[in-house]
N, C-alpha and C. Protein backbone atom coordinates (compact mmCIF):
# COMPACT_ATOMS: atom_id res chain seq x y z
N UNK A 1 -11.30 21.05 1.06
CA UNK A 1 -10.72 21.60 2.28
C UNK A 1 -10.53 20.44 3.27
N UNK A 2 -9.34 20.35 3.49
CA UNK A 2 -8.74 19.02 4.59
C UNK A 2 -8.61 19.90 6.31
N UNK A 3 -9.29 20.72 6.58
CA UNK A 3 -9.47 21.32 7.61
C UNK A 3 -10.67 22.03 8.17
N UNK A 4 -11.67 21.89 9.15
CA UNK A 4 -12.82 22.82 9.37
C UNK A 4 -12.21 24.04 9.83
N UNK A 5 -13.48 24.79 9.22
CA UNK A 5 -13.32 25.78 9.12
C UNK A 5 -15.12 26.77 9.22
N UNK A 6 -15.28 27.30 10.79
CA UNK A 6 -16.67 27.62 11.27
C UNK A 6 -16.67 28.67 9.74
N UNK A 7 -18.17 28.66 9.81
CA UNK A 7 -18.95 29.70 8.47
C UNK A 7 -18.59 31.51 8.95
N UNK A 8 -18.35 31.79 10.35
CA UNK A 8 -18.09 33.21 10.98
C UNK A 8 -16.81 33.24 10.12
N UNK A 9 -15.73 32.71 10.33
CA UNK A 9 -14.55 32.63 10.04
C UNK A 9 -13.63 33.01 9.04
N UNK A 10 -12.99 34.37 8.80
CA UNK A 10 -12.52 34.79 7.77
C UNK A 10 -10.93 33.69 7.31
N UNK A 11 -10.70 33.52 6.68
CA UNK A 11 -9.38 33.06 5.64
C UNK A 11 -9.17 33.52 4.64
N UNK A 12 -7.93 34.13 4.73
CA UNK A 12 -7.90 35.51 3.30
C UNK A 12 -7.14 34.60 2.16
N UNK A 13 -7.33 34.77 1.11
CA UNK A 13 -6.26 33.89 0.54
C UNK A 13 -5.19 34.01 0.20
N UNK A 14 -4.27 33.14 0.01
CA UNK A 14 -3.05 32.40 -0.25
C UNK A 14 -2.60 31.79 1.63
N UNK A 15 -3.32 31.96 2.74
CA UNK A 15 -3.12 31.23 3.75
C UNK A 15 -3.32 29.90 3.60
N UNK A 16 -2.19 28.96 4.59
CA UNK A 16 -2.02 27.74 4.19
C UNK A 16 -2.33 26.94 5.67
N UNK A 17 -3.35 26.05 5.76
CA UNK A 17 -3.75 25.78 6.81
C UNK A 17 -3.50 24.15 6.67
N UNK A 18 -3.19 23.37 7.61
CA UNK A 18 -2.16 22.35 7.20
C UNK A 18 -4.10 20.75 8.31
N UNK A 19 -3.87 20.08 7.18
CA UNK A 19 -4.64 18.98 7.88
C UNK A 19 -5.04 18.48 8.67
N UNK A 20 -6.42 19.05 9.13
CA UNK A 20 -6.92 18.60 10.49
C UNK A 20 -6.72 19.62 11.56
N UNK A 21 -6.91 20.77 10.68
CA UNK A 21 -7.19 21.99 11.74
C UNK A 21 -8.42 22.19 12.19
N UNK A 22 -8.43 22.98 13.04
CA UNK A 22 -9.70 23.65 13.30
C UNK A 22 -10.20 24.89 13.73
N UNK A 23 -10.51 26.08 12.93
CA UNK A 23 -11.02 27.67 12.79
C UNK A 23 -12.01 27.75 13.42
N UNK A 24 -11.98 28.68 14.40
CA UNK A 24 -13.52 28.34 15.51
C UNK A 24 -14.55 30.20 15.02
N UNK A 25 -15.38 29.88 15.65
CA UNK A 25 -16.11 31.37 15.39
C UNK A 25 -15.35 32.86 15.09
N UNK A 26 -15.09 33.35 14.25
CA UNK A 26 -15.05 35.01 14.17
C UNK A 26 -13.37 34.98 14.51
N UNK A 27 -12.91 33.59 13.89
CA UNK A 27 -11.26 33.92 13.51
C UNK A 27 -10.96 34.45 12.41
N UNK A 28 -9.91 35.24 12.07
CA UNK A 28 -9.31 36.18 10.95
C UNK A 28 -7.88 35.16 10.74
N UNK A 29 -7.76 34.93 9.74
CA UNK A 29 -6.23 34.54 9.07
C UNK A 29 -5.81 34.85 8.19
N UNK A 30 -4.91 36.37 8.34
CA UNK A 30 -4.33 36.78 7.21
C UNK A 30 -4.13 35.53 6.30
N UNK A 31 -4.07 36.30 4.99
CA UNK A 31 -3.12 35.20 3.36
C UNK A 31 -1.69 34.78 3.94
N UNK A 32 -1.06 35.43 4.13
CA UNK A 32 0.53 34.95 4.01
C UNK A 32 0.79 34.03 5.59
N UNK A 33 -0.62 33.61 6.80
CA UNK A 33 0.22 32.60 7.93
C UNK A 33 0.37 31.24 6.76
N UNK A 34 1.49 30.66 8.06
CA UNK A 34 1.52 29.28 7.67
C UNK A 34 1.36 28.21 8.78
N UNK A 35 0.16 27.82 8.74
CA UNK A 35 -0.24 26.96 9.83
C UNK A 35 -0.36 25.45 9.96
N UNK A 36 0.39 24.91 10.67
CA UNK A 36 0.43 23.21 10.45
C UNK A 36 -0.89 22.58 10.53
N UNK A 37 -0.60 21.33 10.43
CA UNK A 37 -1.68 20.70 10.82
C UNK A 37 -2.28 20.37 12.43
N UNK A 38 -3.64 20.09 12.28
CA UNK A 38 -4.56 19.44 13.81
C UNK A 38 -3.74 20.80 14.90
N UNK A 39 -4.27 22.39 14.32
CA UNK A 39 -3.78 23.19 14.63
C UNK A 39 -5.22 23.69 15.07
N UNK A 40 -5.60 24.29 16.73
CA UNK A 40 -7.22 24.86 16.76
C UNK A 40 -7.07 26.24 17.21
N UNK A 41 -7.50 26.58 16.42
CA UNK A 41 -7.37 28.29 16.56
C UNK A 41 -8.78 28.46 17.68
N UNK A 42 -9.15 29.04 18.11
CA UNK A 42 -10.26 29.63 19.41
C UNK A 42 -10.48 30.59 18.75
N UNK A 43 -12.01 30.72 19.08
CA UNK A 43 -13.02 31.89 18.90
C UNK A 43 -12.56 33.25 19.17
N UNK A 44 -12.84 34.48 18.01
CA UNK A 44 -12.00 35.69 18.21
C UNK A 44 -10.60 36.01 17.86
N UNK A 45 -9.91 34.19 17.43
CA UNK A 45 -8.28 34.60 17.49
C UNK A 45 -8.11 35.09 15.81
N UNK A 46 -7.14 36.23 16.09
CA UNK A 46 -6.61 36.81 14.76
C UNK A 46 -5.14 36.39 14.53
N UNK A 47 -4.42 35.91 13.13
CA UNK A 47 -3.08 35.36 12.76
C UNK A 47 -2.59 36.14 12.11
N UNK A 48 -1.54 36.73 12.00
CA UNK A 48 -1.04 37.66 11.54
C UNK A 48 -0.34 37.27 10.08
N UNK A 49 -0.02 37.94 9.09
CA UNK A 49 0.55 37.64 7.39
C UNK A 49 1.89 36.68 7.69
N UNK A 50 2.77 37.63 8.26
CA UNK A 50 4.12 37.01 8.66
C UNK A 50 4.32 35.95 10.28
N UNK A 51 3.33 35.21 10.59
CA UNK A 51 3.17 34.02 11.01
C UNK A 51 3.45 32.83 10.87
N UNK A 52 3.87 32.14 11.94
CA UNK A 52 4.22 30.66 11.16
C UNK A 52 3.45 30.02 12.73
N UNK A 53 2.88 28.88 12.60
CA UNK A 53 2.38 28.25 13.49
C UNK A 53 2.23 26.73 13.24
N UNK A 54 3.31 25.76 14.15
CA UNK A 54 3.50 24.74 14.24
C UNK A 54 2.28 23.77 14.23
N UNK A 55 2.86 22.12 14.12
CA UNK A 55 1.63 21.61 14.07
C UNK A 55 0.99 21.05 15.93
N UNK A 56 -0.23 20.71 15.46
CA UNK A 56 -0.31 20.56 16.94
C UNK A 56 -0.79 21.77 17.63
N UNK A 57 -0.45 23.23 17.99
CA UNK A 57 -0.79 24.29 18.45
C UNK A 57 -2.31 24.34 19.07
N UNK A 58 -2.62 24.80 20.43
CA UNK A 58 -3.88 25.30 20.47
C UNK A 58 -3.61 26.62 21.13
N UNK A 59 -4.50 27.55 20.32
CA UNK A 59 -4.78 29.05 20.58
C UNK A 59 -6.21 29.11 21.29
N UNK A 60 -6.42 29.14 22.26
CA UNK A 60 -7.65 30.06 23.26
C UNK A 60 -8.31 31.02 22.17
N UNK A 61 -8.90 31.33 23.08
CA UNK A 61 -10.03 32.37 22.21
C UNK A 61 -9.27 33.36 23.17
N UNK A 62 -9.79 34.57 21.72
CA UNK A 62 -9.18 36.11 21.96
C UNK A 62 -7.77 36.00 22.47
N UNK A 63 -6.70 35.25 21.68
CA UNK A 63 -5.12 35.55 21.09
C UNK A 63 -5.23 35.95 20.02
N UNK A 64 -4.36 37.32 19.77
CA UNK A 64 -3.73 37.79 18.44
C UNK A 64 -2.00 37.54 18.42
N UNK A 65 -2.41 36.66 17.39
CA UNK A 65 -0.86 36.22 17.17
C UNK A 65 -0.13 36.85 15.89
N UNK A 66 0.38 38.11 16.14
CA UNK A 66 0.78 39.38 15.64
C UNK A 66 1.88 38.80 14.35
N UNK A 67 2.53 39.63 13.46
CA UNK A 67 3.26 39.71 12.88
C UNK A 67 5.06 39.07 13.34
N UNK A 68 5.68 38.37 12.65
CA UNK A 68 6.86 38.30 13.34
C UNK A 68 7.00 37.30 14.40
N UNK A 69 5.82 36.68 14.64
CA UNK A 69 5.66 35.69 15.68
C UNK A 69 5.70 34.08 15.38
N UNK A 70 6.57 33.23 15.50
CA UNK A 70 6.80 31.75 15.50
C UNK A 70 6.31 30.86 16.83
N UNK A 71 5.01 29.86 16.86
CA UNK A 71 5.24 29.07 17.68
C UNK A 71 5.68 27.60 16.83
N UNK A 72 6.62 27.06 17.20
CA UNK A 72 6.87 25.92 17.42
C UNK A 72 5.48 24.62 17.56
N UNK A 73 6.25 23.30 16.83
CA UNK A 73 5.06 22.33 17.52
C UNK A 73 4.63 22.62 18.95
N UNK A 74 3.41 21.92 19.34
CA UNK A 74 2.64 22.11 20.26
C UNK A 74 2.94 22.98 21.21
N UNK A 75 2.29 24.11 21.02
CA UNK A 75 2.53 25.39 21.85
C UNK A 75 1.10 25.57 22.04
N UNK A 76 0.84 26.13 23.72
CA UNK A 76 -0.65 26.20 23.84
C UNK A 76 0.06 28.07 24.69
N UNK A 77 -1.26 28.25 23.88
CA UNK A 77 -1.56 29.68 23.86
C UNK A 77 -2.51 29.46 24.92
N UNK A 78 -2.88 29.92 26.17
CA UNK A 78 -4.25 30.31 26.93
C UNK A 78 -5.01 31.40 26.68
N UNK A 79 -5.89 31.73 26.86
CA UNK A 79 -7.40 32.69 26.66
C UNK A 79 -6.66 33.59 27.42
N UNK A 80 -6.55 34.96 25.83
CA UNK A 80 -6.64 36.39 25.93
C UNK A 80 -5.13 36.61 26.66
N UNK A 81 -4.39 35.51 25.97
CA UNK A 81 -3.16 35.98 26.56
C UNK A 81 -2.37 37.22 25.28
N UNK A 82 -1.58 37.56 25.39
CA UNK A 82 -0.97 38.74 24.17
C UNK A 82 0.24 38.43 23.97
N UNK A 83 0.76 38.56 22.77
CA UNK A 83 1.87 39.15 21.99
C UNK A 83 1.73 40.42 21.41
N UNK A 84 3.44 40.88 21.35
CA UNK A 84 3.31 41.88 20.66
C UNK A 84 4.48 41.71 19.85
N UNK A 85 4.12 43.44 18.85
CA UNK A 85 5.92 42.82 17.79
C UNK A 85 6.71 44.37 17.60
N UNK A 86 6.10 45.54 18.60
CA UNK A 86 6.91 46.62 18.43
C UNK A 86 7.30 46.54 20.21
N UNK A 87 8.09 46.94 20.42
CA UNK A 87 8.90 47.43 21.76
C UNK A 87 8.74 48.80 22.15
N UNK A 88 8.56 49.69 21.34
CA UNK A 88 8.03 51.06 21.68
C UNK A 88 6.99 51.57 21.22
N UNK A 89 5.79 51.09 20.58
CA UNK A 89 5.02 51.50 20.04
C UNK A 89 4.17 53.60 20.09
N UNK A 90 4.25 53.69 19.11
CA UNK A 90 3.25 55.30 19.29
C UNK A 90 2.88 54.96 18.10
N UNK A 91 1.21 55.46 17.96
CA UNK A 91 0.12 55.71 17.23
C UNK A 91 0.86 57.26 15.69
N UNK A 92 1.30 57.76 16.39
CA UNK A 92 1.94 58.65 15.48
C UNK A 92 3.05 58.63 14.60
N UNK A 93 4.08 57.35 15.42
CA UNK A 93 5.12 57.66 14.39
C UNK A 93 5.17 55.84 14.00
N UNK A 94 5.19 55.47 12.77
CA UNK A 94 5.32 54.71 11.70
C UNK A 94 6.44 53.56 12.27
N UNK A 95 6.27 51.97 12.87
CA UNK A 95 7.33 51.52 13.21
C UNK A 95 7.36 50.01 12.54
N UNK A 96 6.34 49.81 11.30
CA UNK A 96 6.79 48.88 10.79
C UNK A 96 7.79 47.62 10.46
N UNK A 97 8.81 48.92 10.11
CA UNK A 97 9.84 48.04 9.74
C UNK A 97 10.59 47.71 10.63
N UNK A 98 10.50 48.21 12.43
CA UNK A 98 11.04 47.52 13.27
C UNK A 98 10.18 46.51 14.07
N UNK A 99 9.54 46.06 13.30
CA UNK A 99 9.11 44.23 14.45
C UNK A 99 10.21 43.42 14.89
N UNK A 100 9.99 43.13 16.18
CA UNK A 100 10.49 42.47 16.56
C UNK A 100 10.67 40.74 16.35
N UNK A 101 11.42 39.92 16.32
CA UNK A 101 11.25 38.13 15.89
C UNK A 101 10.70 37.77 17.50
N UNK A 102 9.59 37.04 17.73
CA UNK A 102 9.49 36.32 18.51
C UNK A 102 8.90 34.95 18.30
N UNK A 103 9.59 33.79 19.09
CA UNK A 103 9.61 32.50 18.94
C UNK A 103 9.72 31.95 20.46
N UNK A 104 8.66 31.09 20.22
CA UNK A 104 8.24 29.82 21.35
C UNK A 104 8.36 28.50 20.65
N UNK A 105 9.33 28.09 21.75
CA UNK A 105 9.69 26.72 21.26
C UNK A 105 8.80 25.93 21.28
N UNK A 106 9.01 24.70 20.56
CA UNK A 106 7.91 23.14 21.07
C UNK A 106 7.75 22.96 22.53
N UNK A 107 6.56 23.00 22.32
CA UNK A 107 5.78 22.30 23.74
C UNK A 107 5.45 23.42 24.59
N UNK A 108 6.10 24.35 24.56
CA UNK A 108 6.17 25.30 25.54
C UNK A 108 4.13 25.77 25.94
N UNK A 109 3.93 26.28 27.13
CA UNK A 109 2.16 26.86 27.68
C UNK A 109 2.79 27.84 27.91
N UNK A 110 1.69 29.12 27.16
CA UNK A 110 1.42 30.36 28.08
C UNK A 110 0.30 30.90 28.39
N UNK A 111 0.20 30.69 29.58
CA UNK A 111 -0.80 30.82 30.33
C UNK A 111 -1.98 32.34 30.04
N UNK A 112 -3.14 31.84 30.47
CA UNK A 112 -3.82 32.71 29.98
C UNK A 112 -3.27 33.95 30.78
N UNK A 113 -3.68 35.08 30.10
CA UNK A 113 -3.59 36.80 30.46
C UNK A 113 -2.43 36.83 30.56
N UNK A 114 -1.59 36.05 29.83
CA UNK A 114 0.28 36.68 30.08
C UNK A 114 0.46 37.30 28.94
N UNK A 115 1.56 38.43 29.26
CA UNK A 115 1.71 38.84 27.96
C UNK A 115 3.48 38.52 27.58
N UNK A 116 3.75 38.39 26.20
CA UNK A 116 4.84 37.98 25.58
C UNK A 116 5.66 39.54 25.18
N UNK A 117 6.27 40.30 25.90
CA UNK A 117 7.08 41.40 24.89
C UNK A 117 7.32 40.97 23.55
N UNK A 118 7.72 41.68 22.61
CA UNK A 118 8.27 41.25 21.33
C UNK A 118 10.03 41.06 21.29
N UNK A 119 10.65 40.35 20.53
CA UNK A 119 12.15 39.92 20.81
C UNK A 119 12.92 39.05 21.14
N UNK A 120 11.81 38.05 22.10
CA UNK A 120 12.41 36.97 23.02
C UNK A 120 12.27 35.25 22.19
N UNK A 121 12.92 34.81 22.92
CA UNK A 121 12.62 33.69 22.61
C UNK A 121 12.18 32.72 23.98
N UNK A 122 11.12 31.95 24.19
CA UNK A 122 10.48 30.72 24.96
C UNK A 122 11.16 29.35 24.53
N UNK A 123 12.05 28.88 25.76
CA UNK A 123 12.23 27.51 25.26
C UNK A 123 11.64 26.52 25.12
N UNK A 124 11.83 25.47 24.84
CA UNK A 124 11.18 24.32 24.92
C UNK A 124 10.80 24.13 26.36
N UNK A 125 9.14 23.78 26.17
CA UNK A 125 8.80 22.92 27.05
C UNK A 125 8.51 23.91 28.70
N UNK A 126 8.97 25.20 28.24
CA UNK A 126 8.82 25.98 29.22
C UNK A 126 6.94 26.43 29.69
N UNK A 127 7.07 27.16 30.96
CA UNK A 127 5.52 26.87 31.55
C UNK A 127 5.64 28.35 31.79
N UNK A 128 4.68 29.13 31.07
CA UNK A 128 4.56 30.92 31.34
C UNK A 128 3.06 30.77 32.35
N UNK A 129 2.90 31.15 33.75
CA UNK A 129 1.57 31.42 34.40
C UNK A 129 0.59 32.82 34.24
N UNK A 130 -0.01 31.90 34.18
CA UNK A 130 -1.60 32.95 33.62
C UNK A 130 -0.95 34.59 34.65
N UNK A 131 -1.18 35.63 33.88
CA UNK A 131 -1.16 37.03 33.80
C UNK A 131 0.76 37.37 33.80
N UNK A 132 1.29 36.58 33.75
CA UNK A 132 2.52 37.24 33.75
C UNK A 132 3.04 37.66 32.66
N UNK A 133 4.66 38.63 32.56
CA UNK A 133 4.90 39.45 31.34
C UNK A 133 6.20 38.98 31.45
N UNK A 134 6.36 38.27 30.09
CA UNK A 134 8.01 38.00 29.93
C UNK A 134 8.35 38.93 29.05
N UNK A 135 9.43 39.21 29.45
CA UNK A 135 10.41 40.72 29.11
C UNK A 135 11.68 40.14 28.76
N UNK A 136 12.05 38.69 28.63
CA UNK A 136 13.26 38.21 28.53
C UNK A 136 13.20 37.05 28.24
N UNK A 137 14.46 36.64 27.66
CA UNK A 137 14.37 34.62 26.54
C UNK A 137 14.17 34.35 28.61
N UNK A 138 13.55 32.82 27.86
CA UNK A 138 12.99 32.10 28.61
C UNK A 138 13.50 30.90 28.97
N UNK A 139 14.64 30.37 29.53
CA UNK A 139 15.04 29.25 29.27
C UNK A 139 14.14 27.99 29.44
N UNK A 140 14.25 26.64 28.80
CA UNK A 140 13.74 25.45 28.28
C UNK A 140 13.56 24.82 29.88
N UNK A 141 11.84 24.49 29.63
CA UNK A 141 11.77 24.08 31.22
C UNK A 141 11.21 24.75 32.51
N UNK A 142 11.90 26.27 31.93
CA UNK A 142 11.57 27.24 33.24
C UNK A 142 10.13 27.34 33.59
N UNK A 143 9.64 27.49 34.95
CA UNK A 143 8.20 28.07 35.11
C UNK A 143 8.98 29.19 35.68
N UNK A 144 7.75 30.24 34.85
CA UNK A 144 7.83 31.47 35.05
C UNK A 144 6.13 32.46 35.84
N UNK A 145 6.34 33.08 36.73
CA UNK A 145 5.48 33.62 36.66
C UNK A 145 5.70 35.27 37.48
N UNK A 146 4.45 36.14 37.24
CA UNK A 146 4.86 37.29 37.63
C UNK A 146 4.83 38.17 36.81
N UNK A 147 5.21 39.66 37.62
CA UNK A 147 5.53 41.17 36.57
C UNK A 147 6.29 41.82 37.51
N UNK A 148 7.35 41.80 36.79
CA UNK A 148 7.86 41.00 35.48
C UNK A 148 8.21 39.87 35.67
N UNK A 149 7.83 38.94 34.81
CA UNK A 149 7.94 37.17 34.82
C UNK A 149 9.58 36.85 36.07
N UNK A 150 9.41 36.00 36.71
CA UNK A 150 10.72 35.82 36.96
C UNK A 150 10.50 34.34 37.56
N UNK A 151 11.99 33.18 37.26
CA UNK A 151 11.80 32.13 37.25
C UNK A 151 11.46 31.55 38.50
N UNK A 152 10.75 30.74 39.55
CA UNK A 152 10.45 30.18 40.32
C UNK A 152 10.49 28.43 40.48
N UNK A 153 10.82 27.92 38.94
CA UNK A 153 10.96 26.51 39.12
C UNK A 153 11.37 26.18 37.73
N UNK A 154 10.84 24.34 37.60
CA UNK A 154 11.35 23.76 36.43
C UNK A 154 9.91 22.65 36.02
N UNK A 155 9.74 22.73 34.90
CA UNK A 155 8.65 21.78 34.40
C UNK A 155 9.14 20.28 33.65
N UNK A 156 8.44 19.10 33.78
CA UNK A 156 8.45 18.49 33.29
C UNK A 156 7.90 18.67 31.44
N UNK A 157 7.95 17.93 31.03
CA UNK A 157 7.20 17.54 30.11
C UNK A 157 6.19 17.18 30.05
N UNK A 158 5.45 16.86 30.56
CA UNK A 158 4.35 16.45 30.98
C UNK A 158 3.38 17.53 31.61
N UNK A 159 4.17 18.46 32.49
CA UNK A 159 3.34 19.94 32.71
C UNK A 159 3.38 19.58 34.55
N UNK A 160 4.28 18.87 35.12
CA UNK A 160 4.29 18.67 36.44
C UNK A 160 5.82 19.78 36.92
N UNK A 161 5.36 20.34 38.04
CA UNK A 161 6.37 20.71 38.65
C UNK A 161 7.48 19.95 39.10
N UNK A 162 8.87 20.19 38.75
CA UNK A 162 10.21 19.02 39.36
C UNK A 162 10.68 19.84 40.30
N UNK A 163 11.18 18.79 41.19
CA UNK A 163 11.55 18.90 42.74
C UNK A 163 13.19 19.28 42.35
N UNK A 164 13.71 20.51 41.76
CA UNK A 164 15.08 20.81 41.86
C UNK A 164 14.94 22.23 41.72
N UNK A 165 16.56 22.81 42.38
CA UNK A 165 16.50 24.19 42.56
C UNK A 165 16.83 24.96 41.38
N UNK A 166 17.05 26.02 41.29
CA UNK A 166 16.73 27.06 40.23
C UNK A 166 18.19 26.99 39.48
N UNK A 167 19.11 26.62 40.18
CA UNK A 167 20.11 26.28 39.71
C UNK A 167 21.39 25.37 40.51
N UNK A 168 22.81 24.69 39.40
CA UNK A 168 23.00 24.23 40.45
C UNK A 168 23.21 22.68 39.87
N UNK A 169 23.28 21.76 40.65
CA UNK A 169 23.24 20.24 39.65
C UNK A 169 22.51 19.62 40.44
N UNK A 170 21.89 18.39 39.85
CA UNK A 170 20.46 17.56 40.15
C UNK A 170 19.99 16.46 38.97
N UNK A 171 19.19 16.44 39.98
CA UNK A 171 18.14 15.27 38.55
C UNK A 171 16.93 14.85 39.50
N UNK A 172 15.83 14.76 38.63
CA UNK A 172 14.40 14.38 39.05
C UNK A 172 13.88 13.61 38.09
N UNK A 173 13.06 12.64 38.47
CA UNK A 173 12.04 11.87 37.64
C UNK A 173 10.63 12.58 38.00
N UNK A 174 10.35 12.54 36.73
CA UNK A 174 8.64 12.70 36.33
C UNK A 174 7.76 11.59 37.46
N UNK A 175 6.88 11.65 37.58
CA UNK A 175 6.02 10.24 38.77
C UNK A 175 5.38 10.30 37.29
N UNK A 176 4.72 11.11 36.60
CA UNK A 176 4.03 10.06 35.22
C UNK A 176 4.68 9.55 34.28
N UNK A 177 5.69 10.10 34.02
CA UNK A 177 6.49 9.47 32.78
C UNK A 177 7.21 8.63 33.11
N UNK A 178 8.45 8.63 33.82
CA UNK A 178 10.09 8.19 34.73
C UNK A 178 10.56 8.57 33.46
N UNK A 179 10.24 9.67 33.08
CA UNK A 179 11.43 10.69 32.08
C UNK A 179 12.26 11.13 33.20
N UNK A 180 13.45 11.51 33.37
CA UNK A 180 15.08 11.53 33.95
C UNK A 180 15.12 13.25 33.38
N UNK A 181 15.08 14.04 34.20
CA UNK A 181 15.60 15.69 34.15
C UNK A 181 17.13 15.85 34.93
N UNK A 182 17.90 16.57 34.21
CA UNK A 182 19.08 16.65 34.32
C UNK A 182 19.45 18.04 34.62
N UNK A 183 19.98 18.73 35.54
CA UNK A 183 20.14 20.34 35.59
C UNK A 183 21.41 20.43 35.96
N UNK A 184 22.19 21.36 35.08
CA UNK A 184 23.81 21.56 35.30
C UNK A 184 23.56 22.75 35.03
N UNK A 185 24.18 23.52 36.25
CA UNK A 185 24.29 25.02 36.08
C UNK A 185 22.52 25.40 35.88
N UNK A 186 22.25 26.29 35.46
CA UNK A 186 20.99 26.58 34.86
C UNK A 186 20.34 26.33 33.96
N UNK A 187 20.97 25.11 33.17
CA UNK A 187 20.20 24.46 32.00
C UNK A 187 20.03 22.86 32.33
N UNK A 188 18.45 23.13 32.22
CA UNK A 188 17.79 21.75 32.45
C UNK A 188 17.63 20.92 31.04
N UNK A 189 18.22 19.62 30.75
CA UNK A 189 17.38 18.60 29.54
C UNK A 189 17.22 17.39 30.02
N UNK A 190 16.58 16.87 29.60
CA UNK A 190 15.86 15.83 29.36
C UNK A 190 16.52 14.73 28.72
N UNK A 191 16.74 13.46 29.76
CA UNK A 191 17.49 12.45 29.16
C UNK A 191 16.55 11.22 28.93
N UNK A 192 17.47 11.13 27.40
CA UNK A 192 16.74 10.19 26.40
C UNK A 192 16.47 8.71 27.16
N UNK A 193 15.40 8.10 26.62
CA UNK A 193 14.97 6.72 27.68
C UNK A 193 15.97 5.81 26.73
N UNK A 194 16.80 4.62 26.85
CA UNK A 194 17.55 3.96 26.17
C UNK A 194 16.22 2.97 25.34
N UNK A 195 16.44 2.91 24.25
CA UNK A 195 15.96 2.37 23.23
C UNK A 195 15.74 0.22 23.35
């Protein structure tokens, strides 16, 4: 085994846990996730069969990362935040076969106690604040916070707030990086440092 893995810790088999992970107390990992490497799951967290989880990832304790759910490289999950993968859920009637796809891009934080609807997609690099509920794609960059989530700014890469408006044209430097943010209209990227 090229990954620890605490003695509490269930791993069902045919799950594929990728080099230099780490399974903390009284985690469950269905057989069918697929989890990269130097990936740390937190105490309590459950992975669902139809999972895929990038490398890099850290999950908090007490996330269930449900069925149908993709994070991307380094995606940090915060403590007891939620996903889900039905949109209407009832205990009575059978909704399996409608899960929803949800995907968080690389890099992207969601903050602890937020919850993720099922459906959406998180862009890159985007910043979700602790207890809020995104109900809608997320564009790359955005900080979001609230209920229902709604955008209030733009993140670096680095996890610093940038000094530009919500939309509109601009550009800001990082003070830690002098990474160069670019915003046209409502989509912010990130320009490459010349080689």
């Amino acid at each position: 085994m090229d990954h620890y893995q605490h003695p509490s810790a269930i791993v069902d088999e045919g799950a594929r846990i990728g080099a230099g992970s780490r399974i903390w107390h009284f985690v469950h990992v269905c057989g069918g996730a697929r989890i990269g490497q130097d990936v740390s799951l937190g105490q309590n967290v459950f992975v669902g069969n139809k999972v895929i989880i990038g490398d890099r990832c850290k999950i908090q304790n007490n996330v269930s990362v449900y069925d149908n759910v993709t994070l991307e490289e380094g995606v940090f999950c915060g403590p007891s935040m939620v996903f889900t993968n039905v949109y209407n859920p009832r205990s009575l009637i059978e909704r399996k076969d409608e899960y929803r796809d949800t995907v968080v891009k690389r890099g992207a934080t969601l903050g602890a106690n937020c919850t993720v609807v099922c459906g959406i997609t998180i862009g890159e690099f985007a910043f979700v604040g602790a207890g809020a509920v995104i109900n809608r794609d997320v564009p790359a960059y955005a900080l979001m916070v609230g209920v229902p989530a709604r955008q209030i700014g733009w993140m670096s890469e680095f996890g610093e707030q940038l000094d530009l408006p919500l939309e509109g044209h601009g550009d800001a430097i990082c003070t830690h990086t002098a990474a160069r943010y670019v915003l046209r209209g409502h989509v912010l990227h990130k320009e490459e440092l010349a080689k």
